[in-house]
C-alpha atoms as a PDB file:
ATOM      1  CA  UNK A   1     -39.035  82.724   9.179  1.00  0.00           C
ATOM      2  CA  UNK A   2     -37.857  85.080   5.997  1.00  0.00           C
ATOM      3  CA  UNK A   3     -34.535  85.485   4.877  1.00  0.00           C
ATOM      4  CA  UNK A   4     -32.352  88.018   5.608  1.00  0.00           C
ATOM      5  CA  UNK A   5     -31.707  90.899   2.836  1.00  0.00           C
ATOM      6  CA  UNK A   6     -28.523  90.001   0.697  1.00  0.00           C
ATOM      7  CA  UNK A   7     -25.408  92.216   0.779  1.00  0.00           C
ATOM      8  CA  UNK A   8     -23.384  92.850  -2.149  1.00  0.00           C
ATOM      9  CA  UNK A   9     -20.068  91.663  -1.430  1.00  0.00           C
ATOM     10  CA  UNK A  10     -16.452  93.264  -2.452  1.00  0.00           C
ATOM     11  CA  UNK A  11     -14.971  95.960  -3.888  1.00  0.00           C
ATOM     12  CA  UNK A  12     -12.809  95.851  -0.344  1.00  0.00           C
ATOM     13  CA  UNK A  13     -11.522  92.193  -0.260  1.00  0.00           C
ATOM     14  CA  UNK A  14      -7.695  93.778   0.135  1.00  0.00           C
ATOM     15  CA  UNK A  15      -8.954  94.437   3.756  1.00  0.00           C
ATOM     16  CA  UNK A  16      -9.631  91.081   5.251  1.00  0.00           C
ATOM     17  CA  UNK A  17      -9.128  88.234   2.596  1.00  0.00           C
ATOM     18  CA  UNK A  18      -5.272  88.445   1.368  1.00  0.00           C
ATOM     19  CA  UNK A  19      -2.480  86.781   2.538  1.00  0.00           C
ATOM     20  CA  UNK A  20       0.680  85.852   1.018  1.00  0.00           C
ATOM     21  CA  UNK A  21       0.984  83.105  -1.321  1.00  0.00           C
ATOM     22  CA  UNK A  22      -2.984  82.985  -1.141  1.00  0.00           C
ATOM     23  CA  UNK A  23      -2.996  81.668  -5.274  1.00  0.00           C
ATOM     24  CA  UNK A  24       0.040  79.653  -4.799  1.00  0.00           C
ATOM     25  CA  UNK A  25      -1.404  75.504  -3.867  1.00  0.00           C
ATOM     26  CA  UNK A  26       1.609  74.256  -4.382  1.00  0.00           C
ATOM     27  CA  UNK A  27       5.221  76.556  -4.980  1.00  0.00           C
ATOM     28  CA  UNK A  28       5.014  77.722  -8.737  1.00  0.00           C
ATOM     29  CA  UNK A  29       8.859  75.848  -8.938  1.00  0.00           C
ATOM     30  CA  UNK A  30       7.444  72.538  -7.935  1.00  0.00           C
ATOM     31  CA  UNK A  31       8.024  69.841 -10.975  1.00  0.00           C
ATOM     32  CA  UNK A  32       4.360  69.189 -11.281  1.00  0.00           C
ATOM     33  CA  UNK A  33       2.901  72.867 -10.463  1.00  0.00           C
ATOM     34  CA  UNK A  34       0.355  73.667 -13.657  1.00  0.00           C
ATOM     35  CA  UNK A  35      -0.854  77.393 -13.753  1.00  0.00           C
ATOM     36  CA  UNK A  36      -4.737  77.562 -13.853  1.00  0.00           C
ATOM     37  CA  UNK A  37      -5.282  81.075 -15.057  1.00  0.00           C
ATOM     38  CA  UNK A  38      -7.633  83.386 -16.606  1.00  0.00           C
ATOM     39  CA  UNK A  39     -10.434  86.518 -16.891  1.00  0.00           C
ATOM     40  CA  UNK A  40     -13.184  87.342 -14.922  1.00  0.00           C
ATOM     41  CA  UNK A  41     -15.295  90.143 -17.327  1.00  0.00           C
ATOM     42  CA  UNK A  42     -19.066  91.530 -16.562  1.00  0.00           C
ATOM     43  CA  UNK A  43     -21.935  91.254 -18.951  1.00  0.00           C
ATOM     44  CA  UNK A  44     -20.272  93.684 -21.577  1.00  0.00           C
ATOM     45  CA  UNK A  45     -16.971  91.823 -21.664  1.00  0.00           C
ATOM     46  CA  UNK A  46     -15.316  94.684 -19.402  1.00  0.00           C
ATOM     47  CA  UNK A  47     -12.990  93.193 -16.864  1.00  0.00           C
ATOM     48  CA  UNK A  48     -13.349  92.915 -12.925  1.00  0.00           C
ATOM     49  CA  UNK A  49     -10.411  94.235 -11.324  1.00  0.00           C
ATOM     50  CA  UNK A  50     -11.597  93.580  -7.814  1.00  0.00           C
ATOM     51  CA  UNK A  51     -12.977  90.052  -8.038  1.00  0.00           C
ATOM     52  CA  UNK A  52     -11.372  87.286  -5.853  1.00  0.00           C
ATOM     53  CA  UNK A  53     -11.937  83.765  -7.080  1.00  0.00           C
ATOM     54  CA  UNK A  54     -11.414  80.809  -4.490  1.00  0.00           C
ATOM     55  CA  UNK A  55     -10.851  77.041  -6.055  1.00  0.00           C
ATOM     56  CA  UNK A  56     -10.975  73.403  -4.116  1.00  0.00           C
ATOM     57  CA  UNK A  57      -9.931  70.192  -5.307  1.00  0.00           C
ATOM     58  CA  UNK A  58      -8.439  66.373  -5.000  1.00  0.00           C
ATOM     59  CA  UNK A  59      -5.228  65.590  -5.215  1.00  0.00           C
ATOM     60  CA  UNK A  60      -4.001  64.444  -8.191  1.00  0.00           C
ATOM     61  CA  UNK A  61      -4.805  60.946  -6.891  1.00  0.00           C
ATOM     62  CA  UNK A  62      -8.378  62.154  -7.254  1.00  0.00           C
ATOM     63  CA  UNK A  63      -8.671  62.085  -2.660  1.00  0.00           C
ATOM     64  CA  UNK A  64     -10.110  65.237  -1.252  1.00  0.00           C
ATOM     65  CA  UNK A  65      -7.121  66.237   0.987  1.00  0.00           C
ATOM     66  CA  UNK A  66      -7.991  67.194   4.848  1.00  0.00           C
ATOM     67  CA  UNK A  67      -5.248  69.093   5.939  1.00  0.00           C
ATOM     68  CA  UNK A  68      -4.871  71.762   8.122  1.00  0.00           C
ATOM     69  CA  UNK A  69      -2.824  75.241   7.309  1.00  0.00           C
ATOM     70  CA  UNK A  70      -4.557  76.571   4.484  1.00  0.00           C
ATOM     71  CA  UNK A  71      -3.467  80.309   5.249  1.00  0.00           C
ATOM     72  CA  UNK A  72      -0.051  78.904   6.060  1.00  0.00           C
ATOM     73  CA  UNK A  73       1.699  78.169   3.072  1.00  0.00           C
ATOM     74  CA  UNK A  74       4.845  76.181   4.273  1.00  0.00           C
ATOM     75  CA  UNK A  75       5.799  75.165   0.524  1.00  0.00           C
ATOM     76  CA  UNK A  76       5.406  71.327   0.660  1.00  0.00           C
ATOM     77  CA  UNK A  77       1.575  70.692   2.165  1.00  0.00           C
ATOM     78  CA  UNK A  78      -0.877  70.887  -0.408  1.00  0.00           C
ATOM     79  CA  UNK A  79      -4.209  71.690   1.024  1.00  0.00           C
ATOM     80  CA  UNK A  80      -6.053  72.116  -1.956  1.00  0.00           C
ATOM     81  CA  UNK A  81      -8.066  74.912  -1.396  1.00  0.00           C
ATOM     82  CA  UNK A  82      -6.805  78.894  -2.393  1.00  0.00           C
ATOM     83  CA  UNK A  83      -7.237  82.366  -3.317  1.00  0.00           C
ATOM     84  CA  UNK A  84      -6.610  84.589  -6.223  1.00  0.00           C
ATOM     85  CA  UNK A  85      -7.462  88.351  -6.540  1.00  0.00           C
ATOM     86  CA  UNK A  86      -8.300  89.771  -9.716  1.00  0.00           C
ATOM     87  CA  UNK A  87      -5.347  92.610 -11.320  1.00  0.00           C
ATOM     88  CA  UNK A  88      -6.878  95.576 -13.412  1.00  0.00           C
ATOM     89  CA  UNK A  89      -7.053  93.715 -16.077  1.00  0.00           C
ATOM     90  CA  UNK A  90      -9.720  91.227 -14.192  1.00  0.00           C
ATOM     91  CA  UNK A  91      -7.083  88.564 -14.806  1.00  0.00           C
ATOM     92  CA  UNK A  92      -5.955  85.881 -12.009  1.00  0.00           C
ATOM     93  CA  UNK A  93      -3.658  82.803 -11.558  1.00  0.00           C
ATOM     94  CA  UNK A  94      -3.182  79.647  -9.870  1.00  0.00           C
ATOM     95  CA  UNK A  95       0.163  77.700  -8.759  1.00  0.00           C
ATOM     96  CA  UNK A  96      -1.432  73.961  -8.230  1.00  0.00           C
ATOM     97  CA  UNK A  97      -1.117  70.533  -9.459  1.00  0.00           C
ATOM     98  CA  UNK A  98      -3.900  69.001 -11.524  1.00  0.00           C
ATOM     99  CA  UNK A  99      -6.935  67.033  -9.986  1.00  0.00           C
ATOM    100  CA  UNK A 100      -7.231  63.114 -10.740  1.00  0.00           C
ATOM    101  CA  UNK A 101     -11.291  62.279 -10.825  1.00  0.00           C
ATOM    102  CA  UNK A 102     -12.740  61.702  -7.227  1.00  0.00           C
ATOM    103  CA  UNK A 103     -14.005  58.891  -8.483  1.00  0.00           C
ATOM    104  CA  UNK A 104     -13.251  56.265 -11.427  1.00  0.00           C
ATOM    105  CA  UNK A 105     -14.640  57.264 -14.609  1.00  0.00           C
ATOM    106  CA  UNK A 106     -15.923  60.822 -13.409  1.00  0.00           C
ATOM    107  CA  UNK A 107     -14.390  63.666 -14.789  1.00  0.00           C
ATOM    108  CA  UNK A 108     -11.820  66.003 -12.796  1.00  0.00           C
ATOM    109  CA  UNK A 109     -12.619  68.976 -12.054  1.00  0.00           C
ATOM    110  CA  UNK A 110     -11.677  72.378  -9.681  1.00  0.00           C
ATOM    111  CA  UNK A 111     -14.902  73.809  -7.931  1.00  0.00           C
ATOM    112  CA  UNK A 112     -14.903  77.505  -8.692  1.00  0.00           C
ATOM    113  CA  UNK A 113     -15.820  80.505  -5.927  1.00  0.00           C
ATOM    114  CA  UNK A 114     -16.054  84.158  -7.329  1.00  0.00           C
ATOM    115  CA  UNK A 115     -16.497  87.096  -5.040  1.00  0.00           C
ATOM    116  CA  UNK A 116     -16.919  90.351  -6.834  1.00  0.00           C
ATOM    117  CA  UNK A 117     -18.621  94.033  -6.561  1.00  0.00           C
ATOM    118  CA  UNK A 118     -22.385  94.156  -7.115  1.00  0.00           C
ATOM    119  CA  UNK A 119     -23.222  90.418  -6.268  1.00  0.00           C
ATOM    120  CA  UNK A 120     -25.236  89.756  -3.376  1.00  0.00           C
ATOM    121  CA  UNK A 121     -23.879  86.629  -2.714  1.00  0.00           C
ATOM    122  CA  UNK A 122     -20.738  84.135  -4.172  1.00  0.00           C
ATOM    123  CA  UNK A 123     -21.379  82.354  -7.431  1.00  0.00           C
ATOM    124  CA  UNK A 124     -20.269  79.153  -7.439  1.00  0.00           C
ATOM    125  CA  UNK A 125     -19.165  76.753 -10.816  1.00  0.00           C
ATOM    126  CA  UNK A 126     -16.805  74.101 -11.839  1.00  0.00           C
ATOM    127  CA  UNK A 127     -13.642  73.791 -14.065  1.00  0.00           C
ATOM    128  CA  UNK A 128     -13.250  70.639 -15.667  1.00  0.00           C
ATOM    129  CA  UNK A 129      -9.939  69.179 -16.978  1.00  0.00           C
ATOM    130  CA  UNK A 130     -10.648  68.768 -20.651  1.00  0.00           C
ATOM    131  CA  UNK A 131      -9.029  65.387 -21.167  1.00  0.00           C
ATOM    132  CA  UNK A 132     -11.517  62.510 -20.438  1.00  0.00           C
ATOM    133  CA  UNK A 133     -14.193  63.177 -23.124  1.00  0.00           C
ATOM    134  CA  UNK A 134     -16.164  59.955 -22.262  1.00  0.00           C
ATOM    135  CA  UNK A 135     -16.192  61.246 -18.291  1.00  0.00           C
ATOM    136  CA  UNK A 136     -17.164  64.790 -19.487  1.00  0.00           C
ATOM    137  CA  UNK A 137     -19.959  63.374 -21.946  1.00  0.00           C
ATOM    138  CA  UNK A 138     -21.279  60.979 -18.651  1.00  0.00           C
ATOM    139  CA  UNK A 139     -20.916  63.568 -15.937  1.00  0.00           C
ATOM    140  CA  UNK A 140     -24.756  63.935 -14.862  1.00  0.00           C
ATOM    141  CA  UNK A 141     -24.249  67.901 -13.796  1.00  0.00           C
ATOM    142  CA  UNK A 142     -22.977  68.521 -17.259  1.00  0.00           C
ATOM    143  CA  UNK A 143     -25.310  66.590 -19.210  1.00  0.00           C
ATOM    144  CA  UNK A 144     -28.033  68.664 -17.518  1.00  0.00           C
ATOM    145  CA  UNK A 145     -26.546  71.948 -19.263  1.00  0.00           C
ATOM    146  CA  UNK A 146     -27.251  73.113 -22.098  1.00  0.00           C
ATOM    147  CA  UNK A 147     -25.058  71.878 -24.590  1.00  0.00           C
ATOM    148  CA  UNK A 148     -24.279  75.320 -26.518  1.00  0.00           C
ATOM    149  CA  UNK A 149     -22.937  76.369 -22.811  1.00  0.00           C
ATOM    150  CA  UNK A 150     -20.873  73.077 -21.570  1.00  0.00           C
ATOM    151  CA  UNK A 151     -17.806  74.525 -22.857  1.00  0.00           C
ATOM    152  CA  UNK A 152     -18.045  77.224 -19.999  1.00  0.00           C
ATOM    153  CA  UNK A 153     -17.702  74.731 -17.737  1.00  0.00           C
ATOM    154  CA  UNK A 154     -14.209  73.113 -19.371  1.00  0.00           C
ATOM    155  CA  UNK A 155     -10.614  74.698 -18.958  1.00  0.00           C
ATOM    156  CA  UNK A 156      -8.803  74.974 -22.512  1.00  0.00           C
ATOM    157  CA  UNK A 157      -5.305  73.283 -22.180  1.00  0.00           C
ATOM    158  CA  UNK A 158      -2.427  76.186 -22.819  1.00  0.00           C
ATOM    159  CA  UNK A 159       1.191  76.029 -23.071  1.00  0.00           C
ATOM    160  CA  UNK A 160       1.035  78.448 -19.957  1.00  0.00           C
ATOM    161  CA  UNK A 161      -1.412  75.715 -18.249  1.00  0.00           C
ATOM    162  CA  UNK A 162      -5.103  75.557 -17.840  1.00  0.00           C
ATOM    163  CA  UNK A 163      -7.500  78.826 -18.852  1.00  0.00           C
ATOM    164  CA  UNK A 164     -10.983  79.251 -17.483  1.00  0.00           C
ATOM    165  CA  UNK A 165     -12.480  82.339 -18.253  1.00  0.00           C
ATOM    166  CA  UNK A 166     -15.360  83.303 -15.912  1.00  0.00           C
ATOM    167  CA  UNK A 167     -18.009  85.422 -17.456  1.00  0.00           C
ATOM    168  CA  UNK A 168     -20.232  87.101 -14.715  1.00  0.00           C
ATOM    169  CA  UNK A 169     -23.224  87.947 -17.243  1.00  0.00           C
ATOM    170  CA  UNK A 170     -24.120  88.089 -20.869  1.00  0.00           C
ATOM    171  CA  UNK A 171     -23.463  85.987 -24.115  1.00  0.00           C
ATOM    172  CA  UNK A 172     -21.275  83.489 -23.226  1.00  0.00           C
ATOM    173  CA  UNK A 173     -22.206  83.863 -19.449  1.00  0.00           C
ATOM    174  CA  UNK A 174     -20.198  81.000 -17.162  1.00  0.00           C
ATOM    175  CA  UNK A 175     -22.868  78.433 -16.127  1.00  0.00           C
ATOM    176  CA  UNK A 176     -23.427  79.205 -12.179  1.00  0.00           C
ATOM    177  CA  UNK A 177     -24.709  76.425 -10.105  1.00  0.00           C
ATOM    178  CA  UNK A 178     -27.082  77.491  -6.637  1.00  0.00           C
ATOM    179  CA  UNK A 179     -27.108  75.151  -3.616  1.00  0.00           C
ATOM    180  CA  UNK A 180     -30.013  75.073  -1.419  1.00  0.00           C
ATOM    181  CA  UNK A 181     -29.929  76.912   1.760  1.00  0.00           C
ATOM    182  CA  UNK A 182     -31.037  75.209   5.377  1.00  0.00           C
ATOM    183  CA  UNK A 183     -32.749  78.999   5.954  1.00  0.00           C
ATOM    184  CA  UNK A 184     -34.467  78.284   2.583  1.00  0.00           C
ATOM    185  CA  UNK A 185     -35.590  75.181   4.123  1.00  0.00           C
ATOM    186  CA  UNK A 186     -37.316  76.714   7.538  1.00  0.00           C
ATOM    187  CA  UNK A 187     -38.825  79.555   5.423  1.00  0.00           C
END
């Protein structure tokens, strides 16, 4: 069996994939909201104005939540899963809470989607928390990077909340992880 020809996805996201409050986890009012926020550039630092950028994560008692009524934001069930569109300035933002570690002694982290024009399929990456420096240094998927690229794998703690730039290409390139696929597997 051979795999199918990839199709680039985007620039037309505004037709099928928005829906109010997509970005917004938990109300931006609630007492323990955080903002995770940042920039999604292309390989010469230019930014994506039509990127969308999905996140899921635990709780922040570290449990992955199961909940339906992910499109229906009814301002007190936190799903943890949403959806943020890039502005012309490729810049996007997050209402949520923080993730505790699924796990004792792993690091948290948010597990990173981005859509955008000229990609033939989603890349996918994760955001650490950067507070647990001894979970971060054990975490087997970052230990297997290379350590001059780590830090594109680690929010940077901000007044305004958490940042995590993504950068699609190029010096300083976000690390993207690949998954296998079951077609891969029949091929």
């Amino acid at each position: 069996m051979s795999a199918a020809p990839g199709q680039t996805v985007g620039p037309f996201f505004h037709l099928g994939l928005v829906y109010p409050q997509m970005n917004e986890l938990v109300p931006p009012a609630n007492p323990r909201a955080v903002r995770l926020h940042g920039r999604v550039t292309d390989g010469e630092g230019n930014p994506v104005p039509d990127a969308v950028i999905e996140i899921w994560q635990a709780d922040p008692l570290g449990r992955v939540v199961r909940r339906p009524g992910s499109l229906r934001r009814d301002g007190w069930t936190f799903t943890g899963w949403g959806r943020a569109a890039t502005d012309p300035d490729g810049l996007y933002s997050f209402a949520t809470l923080e993730p505790g570690p699924a796990e004792p002694g792993k690091p948290a982290f948010f597990a990173v989607t981005v859509f955008a024009r000229g990609l033939l399929d989603r890349l996918f990456t994760r955001a650490y928390l950067p507070d647990d420096a001894a979970a971060l240094a054990a975490d087997p998927l970052l230990s297997a990077v290379d350590p001059a690229r780590r830090d594109t794998l680690i929010t940077k703690r901000v007044d305004q909340g958490l940042v995590f730039d993504l950068r699609l290409q190029g010096t300083g390139e976000t690390v993207f992880l690949s998954y296998p696929r079951l077609r891969d597997a029949w091929a």
